[in-house]
PDB file of N, CA and C in Angstrom:
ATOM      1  N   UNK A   1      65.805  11.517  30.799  1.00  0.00           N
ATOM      2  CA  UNK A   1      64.802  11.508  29.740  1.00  0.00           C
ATOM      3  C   UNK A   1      63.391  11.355  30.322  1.00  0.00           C
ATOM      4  N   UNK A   2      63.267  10.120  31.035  1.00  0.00           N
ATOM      5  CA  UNK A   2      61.539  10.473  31.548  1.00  0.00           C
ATOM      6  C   UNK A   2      61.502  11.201  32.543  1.00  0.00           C
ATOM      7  N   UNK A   3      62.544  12.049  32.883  1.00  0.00           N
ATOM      8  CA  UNK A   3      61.887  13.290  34.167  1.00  0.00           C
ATOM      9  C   UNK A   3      61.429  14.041  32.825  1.00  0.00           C
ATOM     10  N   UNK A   4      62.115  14.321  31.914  1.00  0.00           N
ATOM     11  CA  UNK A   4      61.899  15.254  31.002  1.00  0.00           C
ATOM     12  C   UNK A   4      60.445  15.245  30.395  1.00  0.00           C
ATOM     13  N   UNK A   5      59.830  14.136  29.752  1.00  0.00           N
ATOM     14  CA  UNK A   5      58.619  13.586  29.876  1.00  0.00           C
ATOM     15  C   UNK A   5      57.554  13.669  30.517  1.00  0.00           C
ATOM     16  N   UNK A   6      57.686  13.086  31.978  1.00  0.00           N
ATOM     17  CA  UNK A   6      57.327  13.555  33.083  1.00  0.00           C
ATOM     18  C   UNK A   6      56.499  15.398  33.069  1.00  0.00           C
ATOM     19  N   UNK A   7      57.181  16.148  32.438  1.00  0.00           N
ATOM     20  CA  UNK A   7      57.524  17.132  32.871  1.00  0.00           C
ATOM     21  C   UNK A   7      56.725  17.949  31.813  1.00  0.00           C
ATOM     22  N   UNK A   8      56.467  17.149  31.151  1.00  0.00           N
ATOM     23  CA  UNK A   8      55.152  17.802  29.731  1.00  0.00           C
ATOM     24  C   UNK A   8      54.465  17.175  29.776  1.00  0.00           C
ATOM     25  N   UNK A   9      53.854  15.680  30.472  1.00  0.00           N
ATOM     26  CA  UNK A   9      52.830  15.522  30.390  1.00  0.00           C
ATOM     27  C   UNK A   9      51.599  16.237  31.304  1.00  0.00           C
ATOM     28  N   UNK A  10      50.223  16.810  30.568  1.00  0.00           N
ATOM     29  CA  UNK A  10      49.450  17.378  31.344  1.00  0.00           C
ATOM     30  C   UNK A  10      47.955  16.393  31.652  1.00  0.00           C
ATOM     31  N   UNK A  11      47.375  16.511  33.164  1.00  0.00           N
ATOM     32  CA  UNK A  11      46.543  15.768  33.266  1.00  0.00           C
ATOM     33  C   UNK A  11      44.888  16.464  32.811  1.00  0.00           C
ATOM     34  N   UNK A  12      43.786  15.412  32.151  1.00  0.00           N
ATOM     35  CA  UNK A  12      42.910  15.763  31.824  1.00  0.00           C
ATOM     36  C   UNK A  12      42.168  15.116  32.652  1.00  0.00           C
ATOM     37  N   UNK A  13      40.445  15.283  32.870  1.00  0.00           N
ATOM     38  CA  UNK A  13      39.426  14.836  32.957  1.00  0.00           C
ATOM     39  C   UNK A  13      38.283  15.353  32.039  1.00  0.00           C
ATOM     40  N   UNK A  14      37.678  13.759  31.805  1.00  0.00           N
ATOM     41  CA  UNK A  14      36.653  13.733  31.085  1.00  0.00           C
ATOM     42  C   UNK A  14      35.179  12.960  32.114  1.00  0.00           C
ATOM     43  N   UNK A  15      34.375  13.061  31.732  1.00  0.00           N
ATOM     44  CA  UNK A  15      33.206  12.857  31.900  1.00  0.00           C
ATOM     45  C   UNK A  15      32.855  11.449  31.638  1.00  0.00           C
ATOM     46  N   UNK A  16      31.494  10.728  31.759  1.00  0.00           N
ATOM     47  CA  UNK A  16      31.693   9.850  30.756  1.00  0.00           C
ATOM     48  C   UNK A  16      30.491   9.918  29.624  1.00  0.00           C
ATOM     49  N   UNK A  17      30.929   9.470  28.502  1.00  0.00           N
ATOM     50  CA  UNK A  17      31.008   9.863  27.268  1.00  0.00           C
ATOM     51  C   UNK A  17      31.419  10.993  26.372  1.00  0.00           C
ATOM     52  N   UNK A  18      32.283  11.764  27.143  1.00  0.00           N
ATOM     53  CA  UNK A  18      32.970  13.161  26.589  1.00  0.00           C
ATOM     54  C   UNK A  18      34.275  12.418  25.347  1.00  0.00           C
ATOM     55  N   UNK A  19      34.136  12.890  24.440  1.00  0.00           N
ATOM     56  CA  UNK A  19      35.159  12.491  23.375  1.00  0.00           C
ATOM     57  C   UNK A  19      36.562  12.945  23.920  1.00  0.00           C
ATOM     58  N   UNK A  20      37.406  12.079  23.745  1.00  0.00           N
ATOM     59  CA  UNK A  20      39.180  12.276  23.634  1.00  0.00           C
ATOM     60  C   UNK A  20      39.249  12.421  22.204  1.00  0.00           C
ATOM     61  N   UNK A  21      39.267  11.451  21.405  1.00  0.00           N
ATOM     62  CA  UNK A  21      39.499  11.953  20.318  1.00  0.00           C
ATOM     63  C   UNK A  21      38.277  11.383  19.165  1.00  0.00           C
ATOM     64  N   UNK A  22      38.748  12.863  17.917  1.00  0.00           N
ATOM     65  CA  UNK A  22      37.498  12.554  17.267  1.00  0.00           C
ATOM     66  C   UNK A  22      38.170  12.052  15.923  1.00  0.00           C
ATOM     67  N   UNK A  23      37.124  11.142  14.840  1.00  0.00           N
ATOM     68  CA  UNK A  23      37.075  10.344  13.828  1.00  0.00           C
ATOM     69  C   UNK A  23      37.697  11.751  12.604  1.00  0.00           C
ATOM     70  N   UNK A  24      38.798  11.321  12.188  1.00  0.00           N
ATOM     71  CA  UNK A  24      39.133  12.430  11.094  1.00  0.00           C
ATOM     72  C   UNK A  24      40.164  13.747  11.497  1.00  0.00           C
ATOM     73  N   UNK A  25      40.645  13.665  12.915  1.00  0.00           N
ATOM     74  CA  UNK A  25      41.605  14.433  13.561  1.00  0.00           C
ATOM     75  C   UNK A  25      42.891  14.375  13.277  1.00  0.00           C
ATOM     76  N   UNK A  26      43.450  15.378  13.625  1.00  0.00           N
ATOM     77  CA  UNK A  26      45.029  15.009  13.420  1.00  0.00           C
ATOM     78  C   UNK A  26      45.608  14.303  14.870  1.00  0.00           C
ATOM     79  N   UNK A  27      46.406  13.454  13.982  1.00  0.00           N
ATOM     80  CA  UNK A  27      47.013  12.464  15.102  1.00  0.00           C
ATOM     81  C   UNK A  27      47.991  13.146  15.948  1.00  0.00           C
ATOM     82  N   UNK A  28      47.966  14.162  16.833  1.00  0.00           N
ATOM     83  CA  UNK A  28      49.133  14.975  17.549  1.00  0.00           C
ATOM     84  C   UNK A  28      49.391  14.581  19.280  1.00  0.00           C
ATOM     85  N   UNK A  29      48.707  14.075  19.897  1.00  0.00           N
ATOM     86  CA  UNK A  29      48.945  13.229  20.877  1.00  0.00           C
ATOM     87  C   UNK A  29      48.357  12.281  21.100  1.00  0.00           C
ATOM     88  N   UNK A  30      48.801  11.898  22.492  1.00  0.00           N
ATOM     89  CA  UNK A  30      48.257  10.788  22.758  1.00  0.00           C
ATOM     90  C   UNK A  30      48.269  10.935  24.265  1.00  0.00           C
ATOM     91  N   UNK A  31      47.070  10.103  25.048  1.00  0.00           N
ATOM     92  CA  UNK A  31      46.640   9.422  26.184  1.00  0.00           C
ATOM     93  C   UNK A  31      47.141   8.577  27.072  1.00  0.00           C
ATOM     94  N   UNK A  32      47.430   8.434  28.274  1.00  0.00           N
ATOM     95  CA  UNK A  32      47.924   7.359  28.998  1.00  0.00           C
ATOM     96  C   UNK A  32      46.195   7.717  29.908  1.00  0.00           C
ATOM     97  N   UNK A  33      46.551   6.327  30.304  1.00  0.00           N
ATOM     98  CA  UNK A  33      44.590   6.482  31.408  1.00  0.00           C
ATOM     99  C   UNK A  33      45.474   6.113  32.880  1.00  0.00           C
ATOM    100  N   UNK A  34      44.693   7.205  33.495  1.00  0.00           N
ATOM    101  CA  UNK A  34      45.513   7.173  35.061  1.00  0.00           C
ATOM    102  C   UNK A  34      44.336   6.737  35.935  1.00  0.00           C
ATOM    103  N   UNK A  35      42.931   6.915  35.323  1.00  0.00           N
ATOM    104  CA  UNK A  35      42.294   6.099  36.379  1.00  0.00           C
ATOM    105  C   UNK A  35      40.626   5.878  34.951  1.00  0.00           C
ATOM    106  N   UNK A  36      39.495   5.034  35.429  1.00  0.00           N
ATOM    107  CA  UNK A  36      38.717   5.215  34.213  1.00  0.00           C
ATOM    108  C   UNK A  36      38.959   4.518  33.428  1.00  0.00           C
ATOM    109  N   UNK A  37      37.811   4.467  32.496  1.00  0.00           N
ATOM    110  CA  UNK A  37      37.876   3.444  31.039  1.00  0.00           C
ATOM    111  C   UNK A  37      37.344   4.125  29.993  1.00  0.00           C
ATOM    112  N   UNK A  38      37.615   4.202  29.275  1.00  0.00           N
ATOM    113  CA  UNK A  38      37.407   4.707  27.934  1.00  0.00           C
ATOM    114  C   UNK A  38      37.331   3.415  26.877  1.00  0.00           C
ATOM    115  N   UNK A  39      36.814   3.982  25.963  1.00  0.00           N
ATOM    116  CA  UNK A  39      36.541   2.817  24.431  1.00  0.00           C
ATOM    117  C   UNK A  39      36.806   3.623  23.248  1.00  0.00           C
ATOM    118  N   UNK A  40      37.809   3.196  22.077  1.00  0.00           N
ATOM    119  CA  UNK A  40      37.664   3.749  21.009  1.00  0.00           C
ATOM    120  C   UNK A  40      38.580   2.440  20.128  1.00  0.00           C
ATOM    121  N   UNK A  41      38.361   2.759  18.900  1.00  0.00           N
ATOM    122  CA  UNK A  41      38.766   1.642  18.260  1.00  0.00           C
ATOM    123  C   UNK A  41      38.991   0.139  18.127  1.00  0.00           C
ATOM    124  N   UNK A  42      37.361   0.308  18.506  1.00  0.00           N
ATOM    125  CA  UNK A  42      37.467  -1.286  19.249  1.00  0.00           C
ATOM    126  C   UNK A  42      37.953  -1.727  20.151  1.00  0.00           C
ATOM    127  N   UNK A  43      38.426  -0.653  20.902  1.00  0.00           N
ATOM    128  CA  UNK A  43      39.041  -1.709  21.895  1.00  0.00           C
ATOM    129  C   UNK A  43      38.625  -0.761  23.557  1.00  0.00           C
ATOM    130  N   UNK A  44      39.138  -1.543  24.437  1.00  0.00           N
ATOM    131  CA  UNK A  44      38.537  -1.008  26.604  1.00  0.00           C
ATOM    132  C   UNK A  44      39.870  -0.445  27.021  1.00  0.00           C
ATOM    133  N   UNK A  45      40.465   0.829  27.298  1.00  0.00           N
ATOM    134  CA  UNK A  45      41.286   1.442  27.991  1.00  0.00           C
ATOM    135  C   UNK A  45      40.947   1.215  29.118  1.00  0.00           C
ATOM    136  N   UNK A  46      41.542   0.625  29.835  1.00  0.00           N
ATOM    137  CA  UNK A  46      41.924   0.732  31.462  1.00  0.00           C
ATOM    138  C   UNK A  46      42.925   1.309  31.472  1.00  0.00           C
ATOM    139  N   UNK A  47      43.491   1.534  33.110  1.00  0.00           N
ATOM    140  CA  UNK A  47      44.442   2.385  33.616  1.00  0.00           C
ATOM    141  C   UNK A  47      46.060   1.580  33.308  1.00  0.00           C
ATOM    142  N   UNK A  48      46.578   2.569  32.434  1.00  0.00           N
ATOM    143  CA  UNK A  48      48.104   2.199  32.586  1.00  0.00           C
ATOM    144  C   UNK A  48      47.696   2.090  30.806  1.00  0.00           C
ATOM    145  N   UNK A  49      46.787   1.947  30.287  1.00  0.00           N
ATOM    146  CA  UNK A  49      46.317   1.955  28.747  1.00  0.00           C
ATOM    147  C   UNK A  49      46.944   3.267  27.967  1.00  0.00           C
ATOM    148  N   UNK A  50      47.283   2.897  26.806  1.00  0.00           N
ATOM    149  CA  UNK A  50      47.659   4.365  26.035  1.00  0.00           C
ATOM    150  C   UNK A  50      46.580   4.248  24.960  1.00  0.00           C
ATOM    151  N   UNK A  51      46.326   5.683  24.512  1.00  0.00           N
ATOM    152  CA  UNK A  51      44.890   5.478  23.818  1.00  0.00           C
ATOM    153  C   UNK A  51      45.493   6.828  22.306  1.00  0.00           C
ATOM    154  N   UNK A  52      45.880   6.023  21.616  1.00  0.00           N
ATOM    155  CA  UNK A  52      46.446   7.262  20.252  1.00  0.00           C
ATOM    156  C   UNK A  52      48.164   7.136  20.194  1.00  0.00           C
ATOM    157  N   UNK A  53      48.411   5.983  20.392  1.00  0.00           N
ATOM    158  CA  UNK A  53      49.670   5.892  19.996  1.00  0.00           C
ATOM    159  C   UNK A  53      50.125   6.196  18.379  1.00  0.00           C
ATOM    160  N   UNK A  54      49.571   6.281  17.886  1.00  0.00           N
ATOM    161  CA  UNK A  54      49.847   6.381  16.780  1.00  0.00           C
ATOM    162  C   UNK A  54      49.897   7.797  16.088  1.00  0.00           C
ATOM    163  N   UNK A  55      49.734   9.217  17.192  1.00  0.00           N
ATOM    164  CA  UNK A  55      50.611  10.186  17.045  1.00  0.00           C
ATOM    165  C   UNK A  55      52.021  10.180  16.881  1.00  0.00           C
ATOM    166  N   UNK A  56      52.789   9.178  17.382  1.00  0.00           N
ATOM    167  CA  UNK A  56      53.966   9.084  17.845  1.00  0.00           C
ATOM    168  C   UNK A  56      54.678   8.373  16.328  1.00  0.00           C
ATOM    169  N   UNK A  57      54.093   6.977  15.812  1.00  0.00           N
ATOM    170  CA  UNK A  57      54.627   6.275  14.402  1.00  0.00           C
ATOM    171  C   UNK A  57      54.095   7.108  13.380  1.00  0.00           C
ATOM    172  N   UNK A  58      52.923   8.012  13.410  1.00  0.00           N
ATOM    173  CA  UNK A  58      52.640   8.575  11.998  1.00  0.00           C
ATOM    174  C   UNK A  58      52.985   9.721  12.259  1.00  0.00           C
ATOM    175  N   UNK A  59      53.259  10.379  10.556  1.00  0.00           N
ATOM    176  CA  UNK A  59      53.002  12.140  10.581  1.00  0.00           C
ATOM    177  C   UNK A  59      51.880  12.410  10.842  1.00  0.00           C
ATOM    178  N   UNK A  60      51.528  13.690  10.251  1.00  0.00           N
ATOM    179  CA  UNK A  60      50.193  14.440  10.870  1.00  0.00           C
ATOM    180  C   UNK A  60      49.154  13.812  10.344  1.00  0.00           C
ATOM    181  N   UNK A  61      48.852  12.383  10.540  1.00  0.00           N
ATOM    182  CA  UNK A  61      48.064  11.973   9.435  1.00  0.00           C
ATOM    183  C   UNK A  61      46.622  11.820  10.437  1.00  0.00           C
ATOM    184  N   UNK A  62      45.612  11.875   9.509  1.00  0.00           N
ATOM    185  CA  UNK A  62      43.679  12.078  10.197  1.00  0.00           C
ATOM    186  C   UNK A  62      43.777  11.031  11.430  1.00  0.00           C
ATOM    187  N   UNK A  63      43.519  10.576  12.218  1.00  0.00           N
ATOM    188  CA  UNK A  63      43.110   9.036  12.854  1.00  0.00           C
ATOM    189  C   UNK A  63      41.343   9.005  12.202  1.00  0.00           C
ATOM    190  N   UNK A  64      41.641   7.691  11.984  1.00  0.00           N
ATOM    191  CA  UNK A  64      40.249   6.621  11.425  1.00  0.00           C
ATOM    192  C   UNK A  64      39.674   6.047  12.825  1.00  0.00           C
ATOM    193  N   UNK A  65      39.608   6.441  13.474  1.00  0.00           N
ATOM    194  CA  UNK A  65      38.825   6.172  14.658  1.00  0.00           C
ATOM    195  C   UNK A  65      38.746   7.356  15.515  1.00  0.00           C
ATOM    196  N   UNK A  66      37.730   6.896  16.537  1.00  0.00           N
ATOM    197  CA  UNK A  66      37.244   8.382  17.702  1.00  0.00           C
ATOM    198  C   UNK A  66      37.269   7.378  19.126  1.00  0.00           C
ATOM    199  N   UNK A  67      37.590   8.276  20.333  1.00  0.00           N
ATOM    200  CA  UNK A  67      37.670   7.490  21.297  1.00  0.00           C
ATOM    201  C   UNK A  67      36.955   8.174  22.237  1.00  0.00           C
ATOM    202  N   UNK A  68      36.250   7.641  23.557  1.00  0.00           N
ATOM    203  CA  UNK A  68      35.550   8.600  24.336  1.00  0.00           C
ATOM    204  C   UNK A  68      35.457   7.774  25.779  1.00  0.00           C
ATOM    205  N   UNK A  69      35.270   8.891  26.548  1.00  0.00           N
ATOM    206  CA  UNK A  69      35.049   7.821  28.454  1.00  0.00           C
ATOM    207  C   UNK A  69      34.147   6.869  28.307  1.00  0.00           C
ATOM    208  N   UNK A  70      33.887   6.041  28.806  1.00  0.00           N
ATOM    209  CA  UNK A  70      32.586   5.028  29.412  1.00  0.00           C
ATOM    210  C   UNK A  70      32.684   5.743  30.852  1.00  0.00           C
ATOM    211  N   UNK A  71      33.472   6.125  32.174  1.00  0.00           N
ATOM    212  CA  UNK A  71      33.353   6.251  33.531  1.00  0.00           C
ATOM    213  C   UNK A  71      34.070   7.564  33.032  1.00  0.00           C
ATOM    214  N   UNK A  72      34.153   8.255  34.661  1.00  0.00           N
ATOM    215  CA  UNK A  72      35.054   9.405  34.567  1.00  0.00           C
ATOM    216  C   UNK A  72      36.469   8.847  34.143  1.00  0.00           C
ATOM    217  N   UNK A  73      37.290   9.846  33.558  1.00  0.00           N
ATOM    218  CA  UNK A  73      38.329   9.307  33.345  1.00  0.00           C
ATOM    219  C   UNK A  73      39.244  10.005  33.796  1.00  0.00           C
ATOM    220  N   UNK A  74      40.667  10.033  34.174  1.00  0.00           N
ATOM    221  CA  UNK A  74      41.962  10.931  34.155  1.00  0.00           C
ATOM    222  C   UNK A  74      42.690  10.113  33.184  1.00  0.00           C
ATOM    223  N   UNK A  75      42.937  11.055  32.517  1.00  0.00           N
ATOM    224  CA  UNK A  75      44.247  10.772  31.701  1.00  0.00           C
ATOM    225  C   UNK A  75      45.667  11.676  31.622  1.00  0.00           C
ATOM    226  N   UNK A  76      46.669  11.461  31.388  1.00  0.00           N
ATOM    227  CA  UNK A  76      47.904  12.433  31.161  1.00  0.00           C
ATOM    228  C   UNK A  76      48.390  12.191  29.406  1.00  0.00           C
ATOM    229  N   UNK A  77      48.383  13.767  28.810  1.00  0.00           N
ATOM    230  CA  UNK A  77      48.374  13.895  27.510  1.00  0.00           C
ATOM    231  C   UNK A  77      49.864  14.334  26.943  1.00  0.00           C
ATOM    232  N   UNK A  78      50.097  14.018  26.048  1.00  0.00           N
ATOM    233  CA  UNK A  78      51.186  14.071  25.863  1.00  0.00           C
ATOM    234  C   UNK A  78      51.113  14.212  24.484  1.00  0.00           C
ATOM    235  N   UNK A  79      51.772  15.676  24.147  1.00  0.00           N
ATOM    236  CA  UNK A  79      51.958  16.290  22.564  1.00  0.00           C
ATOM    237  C   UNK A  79      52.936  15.637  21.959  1.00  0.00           C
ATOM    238  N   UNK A  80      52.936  15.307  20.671  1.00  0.00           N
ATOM    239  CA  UNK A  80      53.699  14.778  19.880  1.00  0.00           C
ATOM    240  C   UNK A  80      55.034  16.038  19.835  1.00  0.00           C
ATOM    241  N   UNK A  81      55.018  16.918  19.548  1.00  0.00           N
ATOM    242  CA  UNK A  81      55.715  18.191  19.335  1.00  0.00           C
ATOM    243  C   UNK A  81      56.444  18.470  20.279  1.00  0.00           C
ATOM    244  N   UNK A  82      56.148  17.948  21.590  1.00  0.00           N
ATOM    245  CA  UNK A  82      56.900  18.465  22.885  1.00  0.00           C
ATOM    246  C   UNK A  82      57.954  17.449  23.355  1.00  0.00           C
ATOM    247  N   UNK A  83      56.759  16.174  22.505  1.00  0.00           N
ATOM    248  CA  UNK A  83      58.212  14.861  22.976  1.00  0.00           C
ATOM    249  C   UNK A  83      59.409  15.363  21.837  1.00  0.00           C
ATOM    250  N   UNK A  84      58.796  15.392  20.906  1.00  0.00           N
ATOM    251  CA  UNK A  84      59.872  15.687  19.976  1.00  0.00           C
ATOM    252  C   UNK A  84      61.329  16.604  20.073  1.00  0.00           C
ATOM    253  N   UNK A  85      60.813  17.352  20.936  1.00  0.00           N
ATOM    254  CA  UNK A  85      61.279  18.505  21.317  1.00  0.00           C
ATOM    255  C   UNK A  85      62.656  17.869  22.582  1.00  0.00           C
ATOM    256  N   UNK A  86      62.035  17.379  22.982  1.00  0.00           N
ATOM    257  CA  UNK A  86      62.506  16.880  24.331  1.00  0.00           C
ATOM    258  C   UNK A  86      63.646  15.536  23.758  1.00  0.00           C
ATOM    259  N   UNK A  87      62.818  14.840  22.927  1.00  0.00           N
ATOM    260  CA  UNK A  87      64.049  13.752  21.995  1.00  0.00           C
ATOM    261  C   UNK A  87      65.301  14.570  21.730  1.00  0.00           C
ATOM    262  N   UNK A  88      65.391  15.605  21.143  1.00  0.00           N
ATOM    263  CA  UNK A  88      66.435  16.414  20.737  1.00  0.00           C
ATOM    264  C   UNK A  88      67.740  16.500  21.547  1.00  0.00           C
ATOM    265  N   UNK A  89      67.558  16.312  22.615  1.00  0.00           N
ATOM    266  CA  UNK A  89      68.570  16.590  23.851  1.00  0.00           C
ATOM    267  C   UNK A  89      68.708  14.845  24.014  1.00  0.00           C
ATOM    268  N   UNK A  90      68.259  14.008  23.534  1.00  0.00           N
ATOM    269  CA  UNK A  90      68.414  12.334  23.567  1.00  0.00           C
ATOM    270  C   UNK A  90      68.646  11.827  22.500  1.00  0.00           C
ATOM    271  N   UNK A  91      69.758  11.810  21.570  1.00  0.00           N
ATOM    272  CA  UNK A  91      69.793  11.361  20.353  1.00  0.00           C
ATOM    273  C   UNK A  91      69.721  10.140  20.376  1.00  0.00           C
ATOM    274  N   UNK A  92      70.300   9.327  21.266  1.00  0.00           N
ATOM    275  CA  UNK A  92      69.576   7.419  21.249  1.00  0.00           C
ATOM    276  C   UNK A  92      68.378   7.298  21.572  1.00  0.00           C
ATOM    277  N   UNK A  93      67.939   8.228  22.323  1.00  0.00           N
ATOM    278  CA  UNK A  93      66.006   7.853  22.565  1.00  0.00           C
ATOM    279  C   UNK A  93      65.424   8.580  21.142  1.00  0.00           C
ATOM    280  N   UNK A  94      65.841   9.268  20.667  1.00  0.00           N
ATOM    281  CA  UNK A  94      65.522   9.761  19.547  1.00  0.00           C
ATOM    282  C   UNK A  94      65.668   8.819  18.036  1.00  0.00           C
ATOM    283  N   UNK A  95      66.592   7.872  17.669  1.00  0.00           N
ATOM    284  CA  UNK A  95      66.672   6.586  17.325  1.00  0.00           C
ATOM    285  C   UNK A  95      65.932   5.765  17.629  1.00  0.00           C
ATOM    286  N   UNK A  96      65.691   5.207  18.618  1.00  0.00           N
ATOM    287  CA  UNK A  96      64.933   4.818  18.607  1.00  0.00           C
ATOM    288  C   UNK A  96      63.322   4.894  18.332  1.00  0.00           C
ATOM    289  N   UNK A  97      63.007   5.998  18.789  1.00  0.00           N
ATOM    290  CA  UNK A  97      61.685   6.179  18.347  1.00  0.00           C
ATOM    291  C   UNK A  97      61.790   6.325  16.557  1.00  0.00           C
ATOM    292  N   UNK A  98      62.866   6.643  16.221  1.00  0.00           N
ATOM    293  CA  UNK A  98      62.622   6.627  14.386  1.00  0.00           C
ATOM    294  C   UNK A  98      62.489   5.082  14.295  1.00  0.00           C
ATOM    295  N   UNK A  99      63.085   4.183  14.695  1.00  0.00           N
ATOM    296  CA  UNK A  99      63.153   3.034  14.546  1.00  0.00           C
ATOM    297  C   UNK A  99      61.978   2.149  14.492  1.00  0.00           C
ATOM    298  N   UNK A 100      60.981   2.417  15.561  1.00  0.00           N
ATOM    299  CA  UNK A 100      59.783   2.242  15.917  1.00  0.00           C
ATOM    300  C   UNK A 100      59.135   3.120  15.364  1.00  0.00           C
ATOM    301  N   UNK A 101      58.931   3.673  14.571  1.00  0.00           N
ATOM    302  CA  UNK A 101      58.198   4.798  13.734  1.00  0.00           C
ATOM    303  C   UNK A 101      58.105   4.373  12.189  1.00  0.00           C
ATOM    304  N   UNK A 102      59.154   3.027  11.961  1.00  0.00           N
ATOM    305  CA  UNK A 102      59.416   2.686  10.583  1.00  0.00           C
ATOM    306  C   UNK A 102      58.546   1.403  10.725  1.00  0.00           C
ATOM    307  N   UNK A 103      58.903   0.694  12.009  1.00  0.00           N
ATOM    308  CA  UNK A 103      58.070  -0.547  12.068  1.00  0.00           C
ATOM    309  C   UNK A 103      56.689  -0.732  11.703  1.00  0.00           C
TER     310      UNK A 103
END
Protein backbone atom coordinates (compact mmCIF):
# COMPACT_ATOMS: atom_id res chain seq x y z
CA UNK A 1 0.00 0.00 0.00
CA UNK A 2 2.52 2.87 0.64
CA UNK A 3 4.77 1.80 -2.31
CA UNK A 4 1.51 2.33 -4.04
CA UNK A 5 1.23 5.87 -2.57
CA UNK A 6 4.62 6.46 -2.86
CA UNK A 7 4.08 6.08 -6.39
CA UNK A 8 1.45 9.01 -7.03
CA UNK A 9 2.75 11.28 -5.00
CA UNK A 10 4.22 14.26 -7.18
CA UNK A 11 6.82 16.80 -5.94
CA UNK A 12 6.16 20.64 -6.13
CA UNK A 13 8.06 23.86 -5.56
CA UNK A 14 6.89 27.03 -4.56
CA UNK A 15 8.46 30.28 -4.02
CA UNK A 16 7.91 32.19 -1.08
CA UNK A 17 4.64 33.59 -0.91
CA UNK A 18 3.31 31.61 -3.99
CA UNK A 19 -0.22 30.19 -2.93
CA UNK A 20 -0.77 26.23 -2.41
CA UNK A 21 -4.05 26.64 -1.84
CA UNK A 22 -6.66 29.19 -2.39
CA UNK A 23 -9.75 30.47 0.01
CA UNK A 24 -13.01 28.90 -1.72
CA UNK A 25 -11.27 25.84 -3.68
CA UNK A 26 -12.16 22.49 -3.97
CA UNK A 27 -10.71 20.37 -1.39
CA UNK A 28 -8.97 17.63 -3.88
CA UNK A 29 -5.54 17.22 -2.38
CA UNK A 30 -3.36 17.65 -0.14
CA UNK A 31 0.42 18.60 0.86
CA UNK A 32 3.08 16.89 2.82
CA UNK A 33 6.18 19.69 3.26
CA UNK A 34 9.50 17.98 2.40
CA UNK A 35 11.53 20.91 3.12
CA UNK A 36 10.23 24.91 3.86
CA UNK A 37 7.45 26.51 5.77
CA UNK A 38 4.41 27.54 4.69
CA UNK A 39 1.33 29.24 6.73
CA UNK A 40 -2.32 28.81 6.13
CA UNK A 41 -5.05 28.45 8.50
CA UNK A 42 -3.58 29.70 11.24
CA UNK A 43 -1.28 27.63 11.61
CA UNK A 44 3.36 27.09 10.55
CA UNK A 45 3.94 23.96 8.24
CA UNK A 46 7.26 22.65 8.76
CA UNK A 47 8.71 19.63 7.18
CA UNK A 48 6.97 16.29 7.72
CA UNK A 49 3.61 18.86 8.08
CA UNK A 50 0.49 17.96 5.98
CA UNK A 51 -1.20 21.06 4.80
CA UNK A 52 -5.14 20.18 3.39
CA UNK A 53 -5.94 17.17 5.03
CA UNK A 54 -9.15 17.64 4.77
CA UNK A 55 -9.37 16.60 1.03
CA UNK A 56 -9.18 13.23 2.35
CA UNK A 57 -12.44 13.49 5.42
CA UNK A 58 -14.57 15.78 3.14
CA UNK A 59 -16.32 15.50 -0.28
CA UNK A 60 -15.66 18.03 -2.81
CA UNK A 61 -16.41 20.57 -0.43
CA UNK A 62 -14.78 24.68 -0.94
CA UNK A 63 -11.82 24.87 1.86
CA UNK A 64 -12.43 28.12 4.13
CA UNK A 65 -8.95 28.86 4.24
CA UNK A 66 -5.84 29.62 1.71
CA UNK A 67 -2.35 28.50 2.39
CA UNK A 68 0.96 29.86 0.91
CA UNK A 69 5.14 29.53 1.36
CA UNK A 70 6.81 31.91 3.88
CA UNK A 71 10.57 30.22 2.45
CA UNK A 72 10.97 28.14 -0.62
CA UNK A 73 9.12 25.21 -0.18
CA UNK A 74 9.03 21.39 -1.56
CA UNK A 75 6.18 19.69 -1.05
CA UNK A 76 4.77 16.13 -2.37
CA UNK A 77 0.99 16.34 -3.54
CA UNK A 78 -1.21 13.93 -3.38
CA UNK A 79 -4.76 13.73 -5.30
CA UNK A 80 -7.61 12.69 -3.48
CA UNK A 81 -8.84 10.62 -6.67
CA UNK A 82 -5.64 8.70 -7.09
CA UNK A 83 -5.52 7.63 -3.41
CA UNK A 84 -8.86 6.59 -3.89
CA UNK A 85 -8.07 4.76 -6.67
CA UNK A 86 -5.25 3.03 -5.16
CA UNK A 87 -7.59 2.22 -1.77
CA UNK A 88 -9.52 -0.02 -4.14
CA UNK A 89 -6.94 -2.77 -4.35
CA UNK A 90 -6.83 -2.28 -0.11
CA UNK A 91 -10.16 -2.89 1.18
CA UNK A 92 -8.92 -2.61 5.02
CA UNK A 93 -6.94 0.57 4.22
CA UNK A 94 -9.94 1.55 2.48
CA UNK A 95 -12.08 1.10 5.88
CA UNK A 96 -10.33 2.64 7.42
CA UNK A 97 -10.03 5.78 5.82
CA UNK A 98 -14.12 5.67 5.72
CA UNK A 99 -13.78 5.35 9.32
CA UNK A 100 -11.69 8.40 9.75
CA UNK A 101 -13.70 10.24 7.22
CA UNK A 102 -16.85 9.85 9.64
CA UNK A 103 -14.86 11.06 12.64
Amino acid sequence: FIVMVASILTRHLYPPQEVLIEHGSLARELFIVNRGIAAGNNHLFTVGSIIGNDALVRGESERSYSAHAITFLEVSCLIKDQLFQVLENFPEMEQRFKILAIK
